[in-house]
PDBML (XML) file of the C-alpha atoms, coordinates in Angstrom:
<?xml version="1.0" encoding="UTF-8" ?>
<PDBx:datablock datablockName="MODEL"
   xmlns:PDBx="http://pdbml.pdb.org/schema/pdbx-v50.xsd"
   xmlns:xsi="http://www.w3.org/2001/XMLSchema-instance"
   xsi:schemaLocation="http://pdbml.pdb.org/schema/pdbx-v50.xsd pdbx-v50.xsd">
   <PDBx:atom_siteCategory>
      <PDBx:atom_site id="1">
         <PDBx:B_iso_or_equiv>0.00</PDBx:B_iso_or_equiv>
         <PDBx:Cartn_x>-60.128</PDBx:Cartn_x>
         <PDBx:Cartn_y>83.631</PDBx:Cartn_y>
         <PDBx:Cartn_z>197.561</PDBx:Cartn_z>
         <PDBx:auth_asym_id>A</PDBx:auth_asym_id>
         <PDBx:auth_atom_id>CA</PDBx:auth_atom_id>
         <PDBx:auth_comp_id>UNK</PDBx:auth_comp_id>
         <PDBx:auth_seq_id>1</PDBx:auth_seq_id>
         <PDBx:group_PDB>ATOM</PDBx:group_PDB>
         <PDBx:label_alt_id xsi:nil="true" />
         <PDBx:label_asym_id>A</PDBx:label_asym_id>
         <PDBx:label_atom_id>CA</PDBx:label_atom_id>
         <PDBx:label_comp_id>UNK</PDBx:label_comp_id>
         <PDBx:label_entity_id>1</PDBx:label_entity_id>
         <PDBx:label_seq_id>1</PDBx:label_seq_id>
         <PDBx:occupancy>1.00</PDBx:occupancy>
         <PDBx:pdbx_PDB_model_num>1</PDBx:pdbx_PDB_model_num>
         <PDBx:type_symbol>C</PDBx:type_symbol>
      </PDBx:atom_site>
      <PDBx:atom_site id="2">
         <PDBx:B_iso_or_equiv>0.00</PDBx:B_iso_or_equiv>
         <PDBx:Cartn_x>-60.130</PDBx:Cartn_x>
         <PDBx:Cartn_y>80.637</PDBx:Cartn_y>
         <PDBx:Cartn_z>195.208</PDBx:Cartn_z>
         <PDBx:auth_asym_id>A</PDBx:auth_asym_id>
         <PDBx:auth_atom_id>CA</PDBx:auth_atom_id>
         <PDBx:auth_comp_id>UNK</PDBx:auth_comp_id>
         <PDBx:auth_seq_id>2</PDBx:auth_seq_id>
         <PDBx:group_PDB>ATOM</PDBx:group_PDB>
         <PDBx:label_alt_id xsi:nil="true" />
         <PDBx:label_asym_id>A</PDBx:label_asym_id>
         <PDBx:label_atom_id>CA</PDBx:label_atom_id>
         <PDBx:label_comp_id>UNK</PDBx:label_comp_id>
         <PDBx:label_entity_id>1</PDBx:label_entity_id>
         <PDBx:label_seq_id>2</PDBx:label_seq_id>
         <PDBx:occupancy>1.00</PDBx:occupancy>
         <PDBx:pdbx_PDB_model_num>1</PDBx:pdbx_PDB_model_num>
         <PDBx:type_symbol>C</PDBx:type_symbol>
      </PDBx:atom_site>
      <PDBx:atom_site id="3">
         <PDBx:B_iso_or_equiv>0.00</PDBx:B_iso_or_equiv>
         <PDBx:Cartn_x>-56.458</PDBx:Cartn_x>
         <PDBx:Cartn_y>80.867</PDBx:Cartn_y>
         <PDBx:Cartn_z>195.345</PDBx:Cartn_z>
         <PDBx:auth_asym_id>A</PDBx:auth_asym_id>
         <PDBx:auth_atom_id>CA</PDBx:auth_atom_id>
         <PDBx:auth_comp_id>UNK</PDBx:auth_comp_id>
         <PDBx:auth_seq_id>3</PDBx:auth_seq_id>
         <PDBx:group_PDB>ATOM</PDBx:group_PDB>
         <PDBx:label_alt_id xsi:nil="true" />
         <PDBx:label_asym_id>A</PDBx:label_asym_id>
         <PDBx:label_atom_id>CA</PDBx:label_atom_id>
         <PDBx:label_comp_id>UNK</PDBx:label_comp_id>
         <PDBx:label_entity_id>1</PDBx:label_entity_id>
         <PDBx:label_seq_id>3</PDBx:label_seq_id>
         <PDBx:occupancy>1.00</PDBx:occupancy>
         <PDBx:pdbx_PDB_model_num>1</PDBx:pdbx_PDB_model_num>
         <PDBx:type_symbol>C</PDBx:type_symbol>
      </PDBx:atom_site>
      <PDBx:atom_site id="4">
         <PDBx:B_iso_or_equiv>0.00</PDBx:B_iso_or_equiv>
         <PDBx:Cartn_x>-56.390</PDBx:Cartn_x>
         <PDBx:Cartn_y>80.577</PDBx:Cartn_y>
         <PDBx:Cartn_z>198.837</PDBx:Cartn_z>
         <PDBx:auth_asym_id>A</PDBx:auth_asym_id>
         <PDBx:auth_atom_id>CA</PDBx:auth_atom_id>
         <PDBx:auth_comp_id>UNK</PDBx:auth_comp_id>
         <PDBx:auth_seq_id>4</PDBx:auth_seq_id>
         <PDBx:group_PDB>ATOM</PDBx:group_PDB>
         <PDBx:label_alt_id xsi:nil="true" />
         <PDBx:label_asym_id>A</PDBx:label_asym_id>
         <PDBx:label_atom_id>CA</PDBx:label_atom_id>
         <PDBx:label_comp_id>UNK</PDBx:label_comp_id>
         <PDBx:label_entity_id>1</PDBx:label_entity_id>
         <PDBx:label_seq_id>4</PDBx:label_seq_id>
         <PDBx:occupancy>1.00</PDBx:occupancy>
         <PDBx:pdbx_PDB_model_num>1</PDBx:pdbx_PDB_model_num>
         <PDBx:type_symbol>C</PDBx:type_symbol>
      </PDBx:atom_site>
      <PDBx:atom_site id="5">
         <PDBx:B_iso_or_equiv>0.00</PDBx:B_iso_or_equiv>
         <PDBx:Cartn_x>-58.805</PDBx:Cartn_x>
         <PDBx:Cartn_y>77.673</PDBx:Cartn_y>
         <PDBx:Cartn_z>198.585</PDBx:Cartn_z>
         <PDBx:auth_asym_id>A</PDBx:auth_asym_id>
         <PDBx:auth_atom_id>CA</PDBx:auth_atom_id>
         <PDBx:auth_comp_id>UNK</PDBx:auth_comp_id>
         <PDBx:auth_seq_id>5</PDBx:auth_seq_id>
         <PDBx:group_PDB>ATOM</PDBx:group_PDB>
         <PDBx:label_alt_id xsi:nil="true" />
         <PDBx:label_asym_id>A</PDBx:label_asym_id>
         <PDBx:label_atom_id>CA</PDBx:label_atom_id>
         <PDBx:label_comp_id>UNK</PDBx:label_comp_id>
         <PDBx:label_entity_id>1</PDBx:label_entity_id>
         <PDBx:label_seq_id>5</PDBx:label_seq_id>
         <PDBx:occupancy>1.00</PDBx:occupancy>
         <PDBx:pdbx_PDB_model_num>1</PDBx:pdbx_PDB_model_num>
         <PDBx:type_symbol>C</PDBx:type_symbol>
      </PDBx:atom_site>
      <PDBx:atom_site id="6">
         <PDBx:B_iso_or_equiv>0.00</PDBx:B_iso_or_equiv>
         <PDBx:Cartn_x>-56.686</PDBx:Cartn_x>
         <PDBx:Cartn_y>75.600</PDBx:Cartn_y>
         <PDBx:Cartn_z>196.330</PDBx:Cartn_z>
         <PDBx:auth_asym_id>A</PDBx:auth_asym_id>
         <PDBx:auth_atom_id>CA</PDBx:auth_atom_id>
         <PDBx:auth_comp_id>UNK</PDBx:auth_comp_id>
         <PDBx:auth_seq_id>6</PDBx:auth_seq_id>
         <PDBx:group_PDB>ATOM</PDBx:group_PDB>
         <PDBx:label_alt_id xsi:nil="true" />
         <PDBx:label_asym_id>A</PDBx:label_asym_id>
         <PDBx:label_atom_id>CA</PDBx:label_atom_id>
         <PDBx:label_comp_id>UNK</PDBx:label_comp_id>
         <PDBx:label_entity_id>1</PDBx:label_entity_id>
         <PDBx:label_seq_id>6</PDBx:label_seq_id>
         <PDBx:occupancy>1.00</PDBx:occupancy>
         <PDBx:pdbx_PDB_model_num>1</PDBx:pdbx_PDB_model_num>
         <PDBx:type_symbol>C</PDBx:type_symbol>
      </PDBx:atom_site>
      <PDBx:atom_site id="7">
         <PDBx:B_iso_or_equiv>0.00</PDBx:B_iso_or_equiv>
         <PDBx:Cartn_x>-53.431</PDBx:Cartn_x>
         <PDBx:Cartn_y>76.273</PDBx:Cartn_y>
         <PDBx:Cartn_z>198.752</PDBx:Cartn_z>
         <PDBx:auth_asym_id>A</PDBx:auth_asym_id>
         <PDBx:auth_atom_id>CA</PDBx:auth_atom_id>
         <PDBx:auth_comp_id>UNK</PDBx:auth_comp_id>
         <PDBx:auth_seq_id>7</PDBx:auth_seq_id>
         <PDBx:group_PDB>ATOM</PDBx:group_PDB>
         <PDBx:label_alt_id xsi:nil="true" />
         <PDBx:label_asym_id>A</PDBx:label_asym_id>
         <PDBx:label_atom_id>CA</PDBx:label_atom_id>
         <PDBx:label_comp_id>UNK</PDBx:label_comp_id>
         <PDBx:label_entity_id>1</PDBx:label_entity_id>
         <PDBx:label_seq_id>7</PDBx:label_seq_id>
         <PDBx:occupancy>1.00</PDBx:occupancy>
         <PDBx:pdbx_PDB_model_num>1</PDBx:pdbx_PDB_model_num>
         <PDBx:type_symbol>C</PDBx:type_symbol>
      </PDBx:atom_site>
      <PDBx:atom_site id="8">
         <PDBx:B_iso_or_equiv>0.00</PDBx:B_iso_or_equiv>
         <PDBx:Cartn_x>-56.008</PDBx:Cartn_x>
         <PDBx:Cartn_y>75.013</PDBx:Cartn_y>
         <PDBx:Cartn_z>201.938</PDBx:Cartn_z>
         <PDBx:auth_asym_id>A</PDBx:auth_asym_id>
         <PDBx:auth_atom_id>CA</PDBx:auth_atom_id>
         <PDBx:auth_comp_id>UNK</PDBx:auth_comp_id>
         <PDBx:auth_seq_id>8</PDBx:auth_seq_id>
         <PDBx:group_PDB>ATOM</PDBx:group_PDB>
         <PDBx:label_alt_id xsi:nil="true" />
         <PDBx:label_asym_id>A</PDBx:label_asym_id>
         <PDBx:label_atom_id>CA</PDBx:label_atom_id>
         <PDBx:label_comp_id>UNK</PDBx:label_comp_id>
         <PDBx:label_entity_id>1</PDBx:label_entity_id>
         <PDBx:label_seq_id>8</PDBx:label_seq_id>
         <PDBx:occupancy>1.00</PDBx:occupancy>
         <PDBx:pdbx_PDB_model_num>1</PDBx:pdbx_PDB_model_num>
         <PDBx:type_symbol>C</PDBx:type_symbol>
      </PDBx:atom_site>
      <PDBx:atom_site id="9">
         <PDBx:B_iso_or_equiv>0.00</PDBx:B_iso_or_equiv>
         <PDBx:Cartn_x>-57.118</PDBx:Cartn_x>
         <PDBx:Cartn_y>71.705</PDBx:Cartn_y>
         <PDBx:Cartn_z>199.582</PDBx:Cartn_z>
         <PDBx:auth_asym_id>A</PDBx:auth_asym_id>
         <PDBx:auth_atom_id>CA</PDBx:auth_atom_id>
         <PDBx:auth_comp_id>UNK</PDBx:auth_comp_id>
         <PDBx:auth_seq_id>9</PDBx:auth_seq_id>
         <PDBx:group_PDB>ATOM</PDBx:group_PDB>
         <PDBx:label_alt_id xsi:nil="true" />
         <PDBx:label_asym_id>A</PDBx:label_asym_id>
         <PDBx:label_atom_id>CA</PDBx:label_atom_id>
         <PDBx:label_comp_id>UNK</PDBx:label_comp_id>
         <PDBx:label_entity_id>1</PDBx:label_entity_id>
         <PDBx:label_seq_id>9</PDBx:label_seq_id>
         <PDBx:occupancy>1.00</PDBx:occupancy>
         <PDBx:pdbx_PDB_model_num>1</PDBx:pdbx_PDB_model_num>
         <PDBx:type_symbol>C</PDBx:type_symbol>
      </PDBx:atom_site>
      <PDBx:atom_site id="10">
         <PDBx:B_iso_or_equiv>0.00</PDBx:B_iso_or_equiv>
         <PDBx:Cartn_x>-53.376</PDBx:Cartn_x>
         <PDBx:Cartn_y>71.226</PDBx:Cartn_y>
         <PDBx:Cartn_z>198.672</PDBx:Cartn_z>
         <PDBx:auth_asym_id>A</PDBx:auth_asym_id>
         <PDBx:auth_atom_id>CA</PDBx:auth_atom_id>
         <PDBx:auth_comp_id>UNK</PDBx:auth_comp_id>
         <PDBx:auth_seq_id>10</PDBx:auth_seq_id>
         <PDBx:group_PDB>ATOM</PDBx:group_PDB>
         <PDBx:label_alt_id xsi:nil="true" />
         <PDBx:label_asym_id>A</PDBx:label_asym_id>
         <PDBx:label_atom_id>CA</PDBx:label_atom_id>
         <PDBx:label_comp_id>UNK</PDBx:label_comp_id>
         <PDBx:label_entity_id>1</PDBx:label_entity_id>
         <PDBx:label_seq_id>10</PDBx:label_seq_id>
         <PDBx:occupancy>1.00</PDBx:occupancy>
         <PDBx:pdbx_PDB_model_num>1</PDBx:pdbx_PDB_model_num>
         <PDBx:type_symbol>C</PDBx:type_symbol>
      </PDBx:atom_site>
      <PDBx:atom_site id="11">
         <PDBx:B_iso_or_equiv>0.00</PDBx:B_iso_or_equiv>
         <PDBx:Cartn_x>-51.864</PDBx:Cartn_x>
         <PDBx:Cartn_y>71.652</PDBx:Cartn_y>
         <PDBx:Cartn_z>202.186</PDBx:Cartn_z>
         <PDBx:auth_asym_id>A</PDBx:auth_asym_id>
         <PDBx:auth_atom_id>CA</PDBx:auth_atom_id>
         <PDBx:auth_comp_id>UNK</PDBx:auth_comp_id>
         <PDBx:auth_seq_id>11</PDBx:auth_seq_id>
         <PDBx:group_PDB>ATOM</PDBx:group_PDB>
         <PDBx:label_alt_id xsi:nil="true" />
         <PDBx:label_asym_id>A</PDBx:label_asym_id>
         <PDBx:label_atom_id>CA</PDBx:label_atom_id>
         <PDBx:label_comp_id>UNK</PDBx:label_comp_id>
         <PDBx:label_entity_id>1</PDBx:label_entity_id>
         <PDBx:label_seq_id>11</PDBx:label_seq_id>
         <PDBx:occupancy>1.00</PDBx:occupancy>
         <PDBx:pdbx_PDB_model_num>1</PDBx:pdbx_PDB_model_num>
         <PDBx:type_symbol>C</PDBx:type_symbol>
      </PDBx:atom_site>
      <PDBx:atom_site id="12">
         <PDBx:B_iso_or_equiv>0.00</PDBx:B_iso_or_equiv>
         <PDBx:Cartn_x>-53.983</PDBx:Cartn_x>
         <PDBx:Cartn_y>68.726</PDBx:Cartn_y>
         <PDBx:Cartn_z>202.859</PDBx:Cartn_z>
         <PDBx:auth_asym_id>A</PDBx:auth_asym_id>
         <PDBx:auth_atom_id>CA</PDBx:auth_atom_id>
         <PDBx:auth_comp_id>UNK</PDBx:auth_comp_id>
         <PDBx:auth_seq_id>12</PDBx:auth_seq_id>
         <PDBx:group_PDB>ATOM</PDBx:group_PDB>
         <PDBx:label_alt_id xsi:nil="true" />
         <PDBx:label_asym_id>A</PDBx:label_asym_id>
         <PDBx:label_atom_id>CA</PDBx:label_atom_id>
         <PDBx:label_comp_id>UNK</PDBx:label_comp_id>
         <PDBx:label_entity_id>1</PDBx:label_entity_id>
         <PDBx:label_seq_id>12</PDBx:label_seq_id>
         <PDBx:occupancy>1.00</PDBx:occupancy>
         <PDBx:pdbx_PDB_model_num>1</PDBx:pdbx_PDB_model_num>
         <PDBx:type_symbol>C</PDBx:type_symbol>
      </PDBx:atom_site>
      <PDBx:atom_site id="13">
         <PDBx:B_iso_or_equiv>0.00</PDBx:B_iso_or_equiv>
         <PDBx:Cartn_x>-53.251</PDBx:Cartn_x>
         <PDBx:Cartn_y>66.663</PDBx:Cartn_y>
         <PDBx:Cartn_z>199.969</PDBx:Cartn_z>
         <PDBx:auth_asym_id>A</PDBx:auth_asym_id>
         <PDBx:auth_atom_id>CA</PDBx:auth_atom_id>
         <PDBx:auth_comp_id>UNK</PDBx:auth_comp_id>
         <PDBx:auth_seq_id>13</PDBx:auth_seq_id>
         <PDBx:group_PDB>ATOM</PDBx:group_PDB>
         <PDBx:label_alt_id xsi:nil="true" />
         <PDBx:label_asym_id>A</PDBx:label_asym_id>
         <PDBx:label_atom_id>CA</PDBx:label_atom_id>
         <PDBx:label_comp_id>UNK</PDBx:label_comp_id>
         <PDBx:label_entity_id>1</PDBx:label_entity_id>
         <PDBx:label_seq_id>13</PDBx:label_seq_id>
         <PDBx:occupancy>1.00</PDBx:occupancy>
         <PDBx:pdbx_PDB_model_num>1</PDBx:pdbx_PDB_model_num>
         <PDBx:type_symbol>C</PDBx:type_symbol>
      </PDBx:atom_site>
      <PDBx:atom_site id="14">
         <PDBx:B_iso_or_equiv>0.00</PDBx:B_iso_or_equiv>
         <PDBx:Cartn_x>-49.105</PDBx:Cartn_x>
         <PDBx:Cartn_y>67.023</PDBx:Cartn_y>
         <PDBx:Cartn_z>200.782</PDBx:Cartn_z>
         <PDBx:auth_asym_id>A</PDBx:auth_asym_id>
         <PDBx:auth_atom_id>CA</PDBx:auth_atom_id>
         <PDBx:auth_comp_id>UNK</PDBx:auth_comp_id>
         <PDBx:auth_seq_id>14</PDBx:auth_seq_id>
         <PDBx:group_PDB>ATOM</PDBx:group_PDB>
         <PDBx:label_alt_id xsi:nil="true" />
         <PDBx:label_asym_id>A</PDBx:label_asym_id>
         <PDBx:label_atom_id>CA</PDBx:label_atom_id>
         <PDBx:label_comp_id>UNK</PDBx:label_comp_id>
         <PDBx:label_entity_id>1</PDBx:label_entity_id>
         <PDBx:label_seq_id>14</PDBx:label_seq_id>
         <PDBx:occupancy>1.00</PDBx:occupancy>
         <PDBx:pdbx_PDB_model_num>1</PDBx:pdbx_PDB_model_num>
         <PDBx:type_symbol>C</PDBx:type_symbol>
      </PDBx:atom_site>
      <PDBx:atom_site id="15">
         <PDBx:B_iso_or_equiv>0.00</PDBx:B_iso_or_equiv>
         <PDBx:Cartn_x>-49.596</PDBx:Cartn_x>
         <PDBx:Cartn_y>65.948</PDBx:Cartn_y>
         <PDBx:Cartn_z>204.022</PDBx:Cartn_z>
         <PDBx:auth_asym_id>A</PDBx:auth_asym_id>
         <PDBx:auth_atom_id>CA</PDBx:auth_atom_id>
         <PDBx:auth_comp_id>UNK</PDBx:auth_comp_id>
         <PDBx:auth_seq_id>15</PDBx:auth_seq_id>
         <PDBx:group_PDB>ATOM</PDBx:group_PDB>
         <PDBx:label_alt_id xsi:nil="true" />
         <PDBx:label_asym_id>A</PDBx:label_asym_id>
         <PDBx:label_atom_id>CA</PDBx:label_atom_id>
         <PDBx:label_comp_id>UNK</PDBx:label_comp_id>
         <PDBx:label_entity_id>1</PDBx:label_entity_id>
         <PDBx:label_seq_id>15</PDBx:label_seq_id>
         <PDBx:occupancy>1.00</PDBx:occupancy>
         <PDBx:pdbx_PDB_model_num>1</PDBx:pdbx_PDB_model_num>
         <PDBx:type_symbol>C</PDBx:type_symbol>
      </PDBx:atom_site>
      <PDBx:atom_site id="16">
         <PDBx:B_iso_or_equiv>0.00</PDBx:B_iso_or_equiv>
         <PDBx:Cartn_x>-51.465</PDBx:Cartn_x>
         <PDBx:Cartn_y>62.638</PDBx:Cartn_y>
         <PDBx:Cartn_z>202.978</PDBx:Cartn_z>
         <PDBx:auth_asym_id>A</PDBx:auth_asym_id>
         <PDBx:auth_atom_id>CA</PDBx:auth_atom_id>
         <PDBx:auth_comp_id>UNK</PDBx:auth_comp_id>
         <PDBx:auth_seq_id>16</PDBx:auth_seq_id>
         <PDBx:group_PDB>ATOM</PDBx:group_PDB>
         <PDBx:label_alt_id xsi:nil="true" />
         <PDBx:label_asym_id>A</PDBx:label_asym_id>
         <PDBx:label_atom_id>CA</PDBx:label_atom_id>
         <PDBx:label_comp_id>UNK</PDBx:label_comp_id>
         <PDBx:label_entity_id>1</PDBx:label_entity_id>
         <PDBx:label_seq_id>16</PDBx:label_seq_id>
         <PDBx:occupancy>1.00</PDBx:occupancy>
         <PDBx:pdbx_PDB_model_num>1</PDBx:pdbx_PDB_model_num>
         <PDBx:type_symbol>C</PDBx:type_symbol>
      </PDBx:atom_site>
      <PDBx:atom_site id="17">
         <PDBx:B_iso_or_equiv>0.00</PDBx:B_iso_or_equiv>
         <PDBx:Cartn_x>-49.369</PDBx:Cartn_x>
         <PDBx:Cartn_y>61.651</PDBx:Cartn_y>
         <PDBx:Cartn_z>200.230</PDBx:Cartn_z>
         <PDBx:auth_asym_id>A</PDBx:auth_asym_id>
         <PDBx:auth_atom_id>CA</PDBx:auth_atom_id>
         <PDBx:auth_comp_id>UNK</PDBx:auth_comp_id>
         <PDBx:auth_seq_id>17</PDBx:auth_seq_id>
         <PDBx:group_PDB>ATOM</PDBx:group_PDB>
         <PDBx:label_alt_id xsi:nil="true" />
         <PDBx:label_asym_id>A</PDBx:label_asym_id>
         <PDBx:label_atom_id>CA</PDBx:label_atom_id>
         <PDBx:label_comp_id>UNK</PDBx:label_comp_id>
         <PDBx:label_entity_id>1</PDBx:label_entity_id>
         <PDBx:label_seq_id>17</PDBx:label_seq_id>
         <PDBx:occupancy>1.00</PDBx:occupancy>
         <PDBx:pdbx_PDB_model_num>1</PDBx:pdbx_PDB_model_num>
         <PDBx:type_symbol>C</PDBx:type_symbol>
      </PDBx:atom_site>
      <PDBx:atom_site id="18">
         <PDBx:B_iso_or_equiv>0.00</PDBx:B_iso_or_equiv>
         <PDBx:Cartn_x>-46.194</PDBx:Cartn_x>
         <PDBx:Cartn_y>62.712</PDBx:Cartn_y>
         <PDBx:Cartn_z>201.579</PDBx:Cartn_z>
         <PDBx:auth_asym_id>A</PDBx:auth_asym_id>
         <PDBx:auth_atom_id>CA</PDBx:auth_atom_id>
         <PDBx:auth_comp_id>UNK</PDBx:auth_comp_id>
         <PDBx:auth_seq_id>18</PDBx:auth_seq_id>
         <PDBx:group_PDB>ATOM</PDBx:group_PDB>
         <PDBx:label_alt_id xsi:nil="true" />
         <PDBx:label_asym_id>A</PDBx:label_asym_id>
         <PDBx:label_atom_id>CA</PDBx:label_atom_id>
         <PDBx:label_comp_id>UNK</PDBx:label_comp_id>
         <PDBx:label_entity_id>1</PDBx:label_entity_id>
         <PDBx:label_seq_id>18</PDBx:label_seq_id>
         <PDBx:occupancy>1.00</PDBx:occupancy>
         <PDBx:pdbx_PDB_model_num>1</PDBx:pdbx_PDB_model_num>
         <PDBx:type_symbol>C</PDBx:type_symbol>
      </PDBx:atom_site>
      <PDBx:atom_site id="19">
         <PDBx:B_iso_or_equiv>0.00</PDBx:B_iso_or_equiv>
         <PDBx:Cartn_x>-45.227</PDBx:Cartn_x>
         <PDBx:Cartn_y>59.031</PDBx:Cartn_y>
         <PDBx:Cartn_z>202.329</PDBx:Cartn_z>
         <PDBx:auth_asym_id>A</PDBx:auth_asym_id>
         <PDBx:auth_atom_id>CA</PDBx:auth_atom_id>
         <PDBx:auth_comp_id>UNK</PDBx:auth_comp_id>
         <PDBx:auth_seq_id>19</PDBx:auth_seq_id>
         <PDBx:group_PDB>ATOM</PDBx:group_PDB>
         <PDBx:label_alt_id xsi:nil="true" />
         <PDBx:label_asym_id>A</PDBx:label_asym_id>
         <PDBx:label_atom_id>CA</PDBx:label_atom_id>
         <PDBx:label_comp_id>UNK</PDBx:label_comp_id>
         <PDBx:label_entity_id>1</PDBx:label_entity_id>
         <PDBx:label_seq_id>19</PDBx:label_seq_id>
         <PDBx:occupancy>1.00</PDBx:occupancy>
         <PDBx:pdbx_PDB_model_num>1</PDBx:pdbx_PDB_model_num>
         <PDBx:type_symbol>C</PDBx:type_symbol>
      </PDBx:atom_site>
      <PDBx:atom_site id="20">
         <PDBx:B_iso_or_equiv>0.00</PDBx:B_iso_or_equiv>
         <PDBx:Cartn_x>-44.988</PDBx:Cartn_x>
         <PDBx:Cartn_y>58.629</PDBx:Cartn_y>
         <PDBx:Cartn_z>205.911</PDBx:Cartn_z>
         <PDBx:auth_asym_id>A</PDBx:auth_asym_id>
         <PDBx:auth_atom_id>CA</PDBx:auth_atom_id>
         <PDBx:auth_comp_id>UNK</PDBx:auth_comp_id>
         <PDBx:auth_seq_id>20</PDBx:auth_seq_id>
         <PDBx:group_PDB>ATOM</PDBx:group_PDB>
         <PDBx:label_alt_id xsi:nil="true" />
         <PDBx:label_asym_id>A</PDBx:label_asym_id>
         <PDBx:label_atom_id>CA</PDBx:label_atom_id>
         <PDBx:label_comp_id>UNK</PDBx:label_comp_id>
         <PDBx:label_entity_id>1</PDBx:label_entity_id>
         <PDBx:label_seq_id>20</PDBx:label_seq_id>
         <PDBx:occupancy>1.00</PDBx:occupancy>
         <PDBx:pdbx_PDB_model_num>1</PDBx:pdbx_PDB_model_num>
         <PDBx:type_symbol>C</PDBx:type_symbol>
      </PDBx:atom_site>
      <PDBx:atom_site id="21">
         <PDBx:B_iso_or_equiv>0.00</PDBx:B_iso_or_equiv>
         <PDBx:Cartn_x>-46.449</PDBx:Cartn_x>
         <PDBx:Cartn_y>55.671</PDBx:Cartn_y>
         <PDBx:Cartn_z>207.599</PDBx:Cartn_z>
         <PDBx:auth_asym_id>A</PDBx:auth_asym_id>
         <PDBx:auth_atom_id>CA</PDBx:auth_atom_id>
         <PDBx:auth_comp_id>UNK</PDBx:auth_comp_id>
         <PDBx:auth_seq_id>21</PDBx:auth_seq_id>
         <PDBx:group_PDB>ATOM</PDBx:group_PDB>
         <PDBx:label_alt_id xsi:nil="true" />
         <PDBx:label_asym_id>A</PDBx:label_asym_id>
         <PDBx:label_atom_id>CA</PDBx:label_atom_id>
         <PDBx:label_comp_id>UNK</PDBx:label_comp_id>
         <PDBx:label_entity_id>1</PDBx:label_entity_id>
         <PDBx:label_seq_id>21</PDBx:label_seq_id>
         <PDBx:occupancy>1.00</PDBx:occupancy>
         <PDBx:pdbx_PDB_model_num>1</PDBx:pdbx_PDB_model_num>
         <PDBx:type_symbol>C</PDBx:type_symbol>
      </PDBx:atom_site>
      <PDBx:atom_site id="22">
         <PDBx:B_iso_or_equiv>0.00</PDBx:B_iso_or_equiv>
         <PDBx:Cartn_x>-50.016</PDBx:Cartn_x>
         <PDBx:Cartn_y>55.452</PDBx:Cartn_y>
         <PDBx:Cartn_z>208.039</PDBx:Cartn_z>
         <PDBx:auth_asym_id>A</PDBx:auth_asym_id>
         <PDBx:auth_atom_id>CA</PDBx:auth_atom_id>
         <PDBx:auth_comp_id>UNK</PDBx:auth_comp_id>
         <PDBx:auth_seq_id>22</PDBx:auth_seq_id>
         <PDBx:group_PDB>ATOM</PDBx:group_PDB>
         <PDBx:label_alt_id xsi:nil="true" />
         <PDBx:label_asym_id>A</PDBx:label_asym_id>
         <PDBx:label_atom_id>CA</PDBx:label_atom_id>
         <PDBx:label_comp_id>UNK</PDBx:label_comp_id>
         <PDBx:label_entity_id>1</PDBx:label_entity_id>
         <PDBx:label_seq_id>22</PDBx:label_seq_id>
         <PDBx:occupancy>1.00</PDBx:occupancy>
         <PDBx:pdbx_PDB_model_num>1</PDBx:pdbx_PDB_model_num>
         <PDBx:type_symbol>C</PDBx:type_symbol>
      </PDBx:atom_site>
      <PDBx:atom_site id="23">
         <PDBx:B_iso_or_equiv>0.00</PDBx:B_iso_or_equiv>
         <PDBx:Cartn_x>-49.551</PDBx:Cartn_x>
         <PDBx:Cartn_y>55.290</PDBx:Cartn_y>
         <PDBx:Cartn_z>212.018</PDBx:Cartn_z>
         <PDBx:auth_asym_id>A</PDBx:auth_asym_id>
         <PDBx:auth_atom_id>CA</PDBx:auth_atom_id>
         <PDBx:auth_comp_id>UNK</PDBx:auth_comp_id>
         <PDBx:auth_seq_id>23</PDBx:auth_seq_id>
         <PDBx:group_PDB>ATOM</PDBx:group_PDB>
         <PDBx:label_alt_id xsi:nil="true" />
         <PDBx:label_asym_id>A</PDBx:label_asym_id>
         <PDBx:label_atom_id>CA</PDBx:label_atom_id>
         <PDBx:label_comp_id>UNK</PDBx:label_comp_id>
         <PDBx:label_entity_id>1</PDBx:label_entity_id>
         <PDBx:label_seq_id>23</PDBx:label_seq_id>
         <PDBx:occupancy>1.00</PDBx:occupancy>
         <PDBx:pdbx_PDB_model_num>1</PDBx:pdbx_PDB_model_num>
         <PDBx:type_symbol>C</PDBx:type_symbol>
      </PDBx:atom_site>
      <PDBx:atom_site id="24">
         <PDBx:B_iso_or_equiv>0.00</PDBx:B_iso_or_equiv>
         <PDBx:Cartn_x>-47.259</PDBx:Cartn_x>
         <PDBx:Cartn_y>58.265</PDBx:Cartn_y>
         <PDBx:Cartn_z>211.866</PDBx:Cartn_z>
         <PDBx:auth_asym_id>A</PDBx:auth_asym_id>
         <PDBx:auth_atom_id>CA</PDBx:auth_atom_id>
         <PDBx:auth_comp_id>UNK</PDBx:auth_comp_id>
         <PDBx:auth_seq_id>24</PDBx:auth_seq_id>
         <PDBx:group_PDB>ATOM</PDBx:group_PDB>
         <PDBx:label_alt_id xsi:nil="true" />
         <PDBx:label_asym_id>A</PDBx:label_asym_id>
         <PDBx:label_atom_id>CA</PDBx:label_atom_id>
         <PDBx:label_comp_id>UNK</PDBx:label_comp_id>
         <PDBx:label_entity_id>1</PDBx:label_entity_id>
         <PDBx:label_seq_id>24</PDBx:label_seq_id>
         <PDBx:occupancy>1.00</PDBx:occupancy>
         <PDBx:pdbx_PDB_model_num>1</PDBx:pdbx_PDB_model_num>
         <PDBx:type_symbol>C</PDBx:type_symbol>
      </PDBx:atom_site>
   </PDBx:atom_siteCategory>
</PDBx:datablock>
């Protein structure tokens, strides 16, 4: 479950820093 928890927090964190434009 805490596994899953990390993967949920880090799916997040890959989207935000992934580089894209702010606006995008």
């Amino acid at each position: 479950t805490l596994a899953g928890d990390l993967c949920l927090a880090w799916s997040d964190e890959l989207l935000a820093t992934c580089g894209l434009s702010p606006s995008a």
